[in-house]
N, C-alpha and C. Protein backbone atom coordinates (compact mmCIF):
# COMPACT_ATOMS: atom_id res chain seq x y z
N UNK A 1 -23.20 -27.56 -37.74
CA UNK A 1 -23.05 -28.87 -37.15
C UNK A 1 -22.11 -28.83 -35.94
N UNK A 2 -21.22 -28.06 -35.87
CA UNK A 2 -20.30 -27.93 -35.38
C UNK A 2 -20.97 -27.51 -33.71
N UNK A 3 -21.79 -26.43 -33.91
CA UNK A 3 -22.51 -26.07 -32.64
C UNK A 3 -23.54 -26.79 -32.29
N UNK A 4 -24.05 -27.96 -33.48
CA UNK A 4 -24.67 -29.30 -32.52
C UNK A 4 -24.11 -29.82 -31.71
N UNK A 5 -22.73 -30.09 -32.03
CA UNK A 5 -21.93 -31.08 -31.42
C UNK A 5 -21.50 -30.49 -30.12
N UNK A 6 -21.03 -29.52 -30.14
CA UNK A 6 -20.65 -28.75 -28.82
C UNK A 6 -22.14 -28.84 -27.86
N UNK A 7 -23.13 -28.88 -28.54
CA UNK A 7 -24.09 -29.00 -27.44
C UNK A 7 -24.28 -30.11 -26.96
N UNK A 8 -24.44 -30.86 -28.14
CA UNK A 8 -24.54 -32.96 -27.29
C UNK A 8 -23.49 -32.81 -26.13
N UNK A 9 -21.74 -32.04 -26.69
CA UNK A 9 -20.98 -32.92 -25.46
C UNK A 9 -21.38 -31.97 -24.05
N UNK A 10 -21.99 -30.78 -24.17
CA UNK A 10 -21.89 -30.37 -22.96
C UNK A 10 -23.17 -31.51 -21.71
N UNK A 11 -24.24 -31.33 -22.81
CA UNK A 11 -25.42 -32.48 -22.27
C UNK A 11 -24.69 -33.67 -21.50
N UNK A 12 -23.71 -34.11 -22.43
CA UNK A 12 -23.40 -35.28 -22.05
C UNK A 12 -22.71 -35.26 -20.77
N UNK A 13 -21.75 -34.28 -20.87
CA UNK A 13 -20.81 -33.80 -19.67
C UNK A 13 -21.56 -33.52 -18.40
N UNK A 14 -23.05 -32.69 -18.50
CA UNK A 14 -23.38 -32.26 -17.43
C UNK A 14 -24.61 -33.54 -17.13
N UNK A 15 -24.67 -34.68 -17.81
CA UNK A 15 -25.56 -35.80 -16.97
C UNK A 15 -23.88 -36.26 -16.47
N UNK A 16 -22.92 -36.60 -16.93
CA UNK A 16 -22.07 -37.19 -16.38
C UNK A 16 -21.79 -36.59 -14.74
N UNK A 17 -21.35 -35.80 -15.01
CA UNK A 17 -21.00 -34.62 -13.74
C UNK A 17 -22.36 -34.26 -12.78
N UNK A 18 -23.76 -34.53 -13.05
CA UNK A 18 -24.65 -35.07 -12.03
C UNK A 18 -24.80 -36.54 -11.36
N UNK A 19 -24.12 -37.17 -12.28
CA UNK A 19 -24.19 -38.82 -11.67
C UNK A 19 -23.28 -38.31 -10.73
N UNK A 20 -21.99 -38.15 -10.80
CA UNK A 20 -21.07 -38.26 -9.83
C UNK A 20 -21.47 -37.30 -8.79
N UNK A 21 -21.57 -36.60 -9.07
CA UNK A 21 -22.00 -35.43 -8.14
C UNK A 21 -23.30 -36.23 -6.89
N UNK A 22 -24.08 -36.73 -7.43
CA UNK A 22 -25.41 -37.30 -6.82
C UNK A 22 -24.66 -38.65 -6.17
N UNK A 23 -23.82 -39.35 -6.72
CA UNK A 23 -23.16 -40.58 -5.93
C UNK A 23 -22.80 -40.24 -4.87
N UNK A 24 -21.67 -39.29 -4.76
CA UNK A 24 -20.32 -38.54 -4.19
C UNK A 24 -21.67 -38.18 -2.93
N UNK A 25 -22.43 -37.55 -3.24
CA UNK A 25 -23.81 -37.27 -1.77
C UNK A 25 -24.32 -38.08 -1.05
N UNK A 26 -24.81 -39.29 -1.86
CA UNK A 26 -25.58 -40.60 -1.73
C UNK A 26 -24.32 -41.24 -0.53
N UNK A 27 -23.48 -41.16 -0.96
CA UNK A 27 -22.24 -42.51 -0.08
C UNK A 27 -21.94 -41.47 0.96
N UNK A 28 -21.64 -39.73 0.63
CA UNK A 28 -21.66 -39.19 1.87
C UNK A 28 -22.89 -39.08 2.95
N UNK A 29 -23.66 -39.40 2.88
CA UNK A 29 -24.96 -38.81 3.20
C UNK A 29 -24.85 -40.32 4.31
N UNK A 30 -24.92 -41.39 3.37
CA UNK A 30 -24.98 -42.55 3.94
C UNK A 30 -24.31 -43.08 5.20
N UNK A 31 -22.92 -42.66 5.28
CA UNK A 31 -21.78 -42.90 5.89
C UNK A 31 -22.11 -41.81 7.09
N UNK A 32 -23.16 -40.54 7.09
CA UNK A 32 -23.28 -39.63 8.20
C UNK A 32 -24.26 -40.02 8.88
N UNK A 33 -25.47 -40.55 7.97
CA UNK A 33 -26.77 -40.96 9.00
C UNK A 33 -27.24 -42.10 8.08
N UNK A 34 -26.47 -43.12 8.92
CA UNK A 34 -27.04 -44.62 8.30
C UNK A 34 -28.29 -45.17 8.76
N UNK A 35 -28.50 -44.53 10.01
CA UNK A 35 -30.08 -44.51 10.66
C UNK A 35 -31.13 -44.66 9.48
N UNK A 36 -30.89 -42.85 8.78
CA UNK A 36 -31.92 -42.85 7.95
C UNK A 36 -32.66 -44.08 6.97
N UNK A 37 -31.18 -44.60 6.63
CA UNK A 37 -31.48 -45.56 5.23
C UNK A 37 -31.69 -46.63 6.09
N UNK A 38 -31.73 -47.33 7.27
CA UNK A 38 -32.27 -48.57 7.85
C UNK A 38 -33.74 -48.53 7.59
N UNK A 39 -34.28 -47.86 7.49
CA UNK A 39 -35.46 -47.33 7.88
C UNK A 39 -36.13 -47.65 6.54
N UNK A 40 -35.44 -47.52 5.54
CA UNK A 40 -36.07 -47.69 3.88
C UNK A 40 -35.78 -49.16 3.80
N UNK A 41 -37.15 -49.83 3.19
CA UNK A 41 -37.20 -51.11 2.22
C UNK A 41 -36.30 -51.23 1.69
N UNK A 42 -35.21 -50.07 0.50
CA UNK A 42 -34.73 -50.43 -0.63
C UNK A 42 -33.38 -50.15 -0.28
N UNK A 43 -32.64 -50.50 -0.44
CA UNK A 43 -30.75 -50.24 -0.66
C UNK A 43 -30.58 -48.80 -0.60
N UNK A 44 -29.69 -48.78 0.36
CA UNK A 44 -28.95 -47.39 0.17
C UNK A 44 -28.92 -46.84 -0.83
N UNK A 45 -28.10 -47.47 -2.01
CA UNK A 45 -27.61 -47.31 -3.37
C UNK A 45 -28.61 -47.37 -4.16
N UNK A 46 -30.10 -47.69 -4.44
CA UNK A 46 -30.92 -47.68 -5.33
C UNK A 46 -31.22 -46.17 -6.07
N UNK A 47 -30.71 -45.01 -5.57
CA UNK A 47 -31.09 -43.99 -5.76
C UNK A 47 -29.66 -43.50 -7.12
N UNK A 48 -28.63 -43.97 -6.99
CA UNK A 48 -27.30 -44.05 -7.33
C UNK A 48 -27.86 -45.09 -8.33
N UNK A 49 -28.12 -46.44 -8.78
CA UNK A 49 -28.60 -46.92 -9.40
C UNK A 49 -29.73 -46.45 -10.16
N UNK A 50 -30.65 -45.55 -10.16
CA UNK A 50 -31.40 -44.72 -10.90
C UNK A 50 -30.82 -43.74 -11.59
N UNK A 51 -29.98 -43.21 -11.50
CA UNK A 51 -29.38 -41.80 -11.76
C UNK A 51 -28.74 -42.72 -12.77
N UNK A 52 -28.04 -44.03 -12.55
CA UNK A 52 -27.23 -44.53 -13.34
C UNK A 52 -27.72 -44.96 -14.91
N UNK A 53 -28.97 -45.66 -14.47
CA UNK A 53 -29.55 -46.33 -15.74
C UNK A 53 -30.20 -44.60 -16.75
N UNK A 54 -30.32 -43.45 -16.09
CA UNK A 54 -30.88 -42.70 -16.61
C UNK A 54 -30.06 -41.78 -17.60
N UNK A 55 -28.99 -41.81 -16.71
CA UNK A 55 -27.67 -41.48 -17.26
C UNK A 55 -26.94 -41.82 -18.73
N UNK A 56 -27.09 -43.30 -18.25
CA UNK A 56 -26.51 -44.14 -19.91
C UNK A 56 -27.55 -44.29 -20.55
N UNK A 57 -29.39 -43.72 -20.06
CA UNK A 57 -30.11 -43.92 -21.41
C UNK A 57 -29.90 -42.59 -22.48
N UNK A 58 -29.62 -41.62 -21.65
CA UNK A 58 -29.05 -40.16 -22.19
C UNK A 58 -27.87 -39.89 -23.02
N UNK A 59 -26.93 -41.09 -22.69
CA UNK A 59 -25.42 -40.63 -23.43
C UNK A 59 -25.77 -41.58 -24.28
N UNK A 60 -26.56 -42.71 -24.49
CA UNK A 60 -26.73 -43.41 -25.51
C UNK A 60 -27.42 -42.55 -26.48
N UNK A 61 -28.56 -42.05 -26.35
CA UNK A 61 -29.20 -41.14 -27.31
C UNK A 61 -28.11 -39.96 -27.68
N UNK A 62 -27.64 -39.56 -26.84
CA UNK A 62 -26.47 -38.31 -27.74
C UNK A 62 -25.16 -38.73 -28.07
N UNK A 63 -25.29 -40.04 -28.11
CA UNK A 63 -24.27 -40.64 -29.10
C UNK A 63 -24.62 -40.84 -30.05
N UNK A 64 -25.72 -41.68 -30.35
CA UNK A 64 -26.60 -42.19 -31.46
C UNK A 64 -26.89 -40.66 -32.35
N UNK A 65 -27.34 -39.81 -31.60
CA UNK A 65 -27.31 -38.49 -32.22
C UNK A 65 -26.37 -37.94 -32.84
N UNK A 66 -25.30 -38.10 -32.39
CA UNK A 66 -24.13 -37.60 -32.71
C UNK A 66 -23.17 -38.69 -34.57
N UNK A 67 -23.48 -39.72 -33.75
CA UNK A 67 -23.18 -40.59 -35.14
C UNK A 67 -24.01 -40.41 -36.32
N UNK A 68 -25.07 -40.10 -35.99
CA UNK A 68 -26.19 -40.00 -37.19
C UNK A 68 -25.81 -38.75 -37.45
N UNK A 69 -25.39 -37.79 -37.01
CA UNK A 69 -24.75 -36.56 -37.53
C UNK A 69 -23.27 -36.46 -38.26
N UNK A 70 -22.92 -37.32 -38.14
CA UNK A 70 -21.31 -37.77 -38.11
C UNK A 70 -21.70 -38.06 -39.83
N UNK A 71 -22.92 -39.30 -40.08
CA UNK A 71 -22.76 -39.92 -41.63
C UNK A 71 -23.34 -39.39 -42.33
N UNK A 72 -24.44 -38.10 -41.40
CA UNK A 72 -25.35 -37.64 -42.76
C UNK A 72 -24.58 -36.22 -43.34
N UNK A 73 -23.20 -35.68 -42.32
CA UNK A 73 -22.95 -34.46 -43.16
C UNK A 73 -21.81 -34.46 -44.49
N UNK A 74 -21.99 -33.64 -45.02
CA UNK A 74 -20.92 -33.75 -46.08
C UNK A 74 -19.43 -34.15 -45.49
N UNK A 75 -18.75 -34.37 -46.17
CA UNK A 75 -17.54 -34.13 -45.83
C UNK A 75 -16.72 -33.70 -46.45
């Protein structure tokens, strides 16, 4: 169980550490060639907003995973 858990948190760690990572680009990227994004229908930030909702549908499931592991092992 123990090496489940170490795996959920790394999962979890490395969607975390791609959100930011993908923001941290998105706002740099933006701030160098704002040209580009005039040019798009949708918000700068919609791409940052995807990563986001995809993000917390992921740490929700390896939480939920993780709790359901939490009550079903012995103790």
């Amino acid at each position: 169980m123990k090496k489940l858990n170490t795996i959920m948190n790394t999962i979890m760690g490395a969607f975390v550490g791609i959100f930011i990572g993908h923001g941290f680009y998105v706002i740099w990227n933006f701030k160098t060639h704002p040209e580009l994004y005039a040019m798009q229908s949708a918000p700068w930030y919609t791409s940052i907003l995807v990563y986001g909702v995809f993000t917390f549908a992921v740490l929700m499931i390896c939480i939920i995973i993780k709790l359901i592991i939490r009550y079903k092992s012995p103790k």
